[in-house]
Protein backbone atom coordinates (compact mmCIF):
# COMPACT_ATOMS: atom_id res chain seq x y z
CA UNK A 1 11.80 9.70 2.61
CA UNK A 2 13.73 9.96 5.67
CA UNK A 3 11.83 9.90 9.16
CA UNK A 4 13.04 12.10 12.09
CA UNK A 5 13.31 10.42 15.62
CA UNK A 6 9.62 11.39 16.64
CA UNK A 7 8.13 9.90 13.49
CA UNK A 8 6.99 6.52 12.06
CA UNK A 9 5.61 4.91 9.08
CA UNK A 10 3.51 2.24 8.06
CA UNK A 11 4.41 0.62 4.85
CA UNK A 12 1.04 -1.35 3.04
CA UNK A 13 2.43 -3.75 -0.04
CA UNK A 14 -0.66 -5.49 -1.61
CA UNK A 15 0.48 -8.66 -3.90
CA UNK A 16 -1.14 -9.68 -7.22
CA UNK A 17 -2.87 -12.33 -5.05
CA UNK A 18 -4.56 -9.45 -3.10
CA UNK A 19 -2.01 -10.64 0.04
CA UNK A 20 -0.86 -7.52 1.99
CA UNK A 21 2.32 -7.60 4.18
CA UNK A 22 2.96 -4.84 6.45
CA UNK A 23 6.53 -3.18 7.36
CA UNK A 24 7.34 -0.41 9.71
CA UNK A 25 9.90 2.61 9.23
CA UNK A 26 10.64 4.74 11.71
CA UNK A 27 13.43 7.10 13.43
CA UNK A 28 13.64 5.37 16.24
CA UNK A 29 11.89 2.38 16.16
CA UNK A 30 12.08 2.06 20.14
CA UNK A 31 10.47 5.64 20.76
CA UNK A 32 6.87 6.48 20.93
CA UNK A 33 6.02 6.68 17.22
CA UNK A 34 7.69 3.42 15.79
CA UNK A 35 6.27 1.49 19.19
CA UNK A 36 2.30 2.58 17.84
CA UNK A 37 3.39 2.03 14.02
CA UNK A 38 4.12 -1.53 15.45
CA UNK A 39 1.19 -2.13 17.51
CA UNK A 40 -0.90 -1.16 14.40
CA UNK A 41 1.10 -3.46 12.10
CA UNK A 42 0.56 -6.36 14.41
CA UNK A 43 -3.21 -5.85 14.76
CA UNK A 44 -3.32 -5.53 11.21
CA UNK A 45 -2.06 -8.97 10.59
CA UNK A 46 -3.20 -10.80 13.81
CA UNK A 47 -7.03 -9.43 14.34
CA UNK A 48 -9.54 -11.09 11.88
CA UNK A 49 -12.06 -8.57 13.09
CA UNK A 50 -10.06 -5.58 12.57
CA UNK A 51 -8.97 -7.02 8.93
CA UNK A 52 -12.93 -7.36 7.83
CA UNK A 53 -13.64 -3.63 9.47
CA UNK A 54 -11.35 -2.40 7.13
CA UNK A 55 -11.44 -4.14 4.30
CA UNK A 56 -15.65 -3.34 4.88
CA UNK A 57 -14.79 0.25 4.84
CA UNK A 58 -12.61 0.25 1.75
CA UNK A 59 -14.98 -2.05 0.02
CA UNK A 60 -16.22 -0.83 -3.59
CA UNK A 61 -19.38 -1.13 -5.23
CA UNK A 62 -18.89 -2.43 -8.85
CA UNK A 63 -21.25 0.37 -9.80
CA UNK A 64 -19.71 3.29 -8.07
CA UNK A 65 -16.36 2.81 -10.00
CA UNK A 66 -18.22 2.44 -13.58
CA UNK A 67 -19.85 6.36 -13.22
């Protein structure tokens, strides 16, 4: 996929260990796009909070995924 100037990506890679690392792609990795991609990225990995909010919102229930 190739980004245009005014767009960004962030790139989630979950290990076999359940580790995730987080990379950004962008156009222009200096513009407004890749600078909020980056931001995101870094609270990702540096904000314990933020990490437990979403891992509590993507939390499944055993139960659900056996119906």
């Amino acid at each position: 996929m190739e980004l245009k100037d005014n767009q960004a990506a962030l790139i989630l890679e979950v290990d076999e260990d359940g580790g995730v690392s987080v990379n950004v792609a962008s156009g222009d990795i200096d513009g407004p796009a890749g600078a909020i991609c980056q931001a995101i990225a870094v609270k990702l990995m540096q904000d314990e909070a933020f990490q437990a909010e979403i891992m509590d919102m993507i939390e499944v229930d055993d139960n659900d995924s056996n119906k």
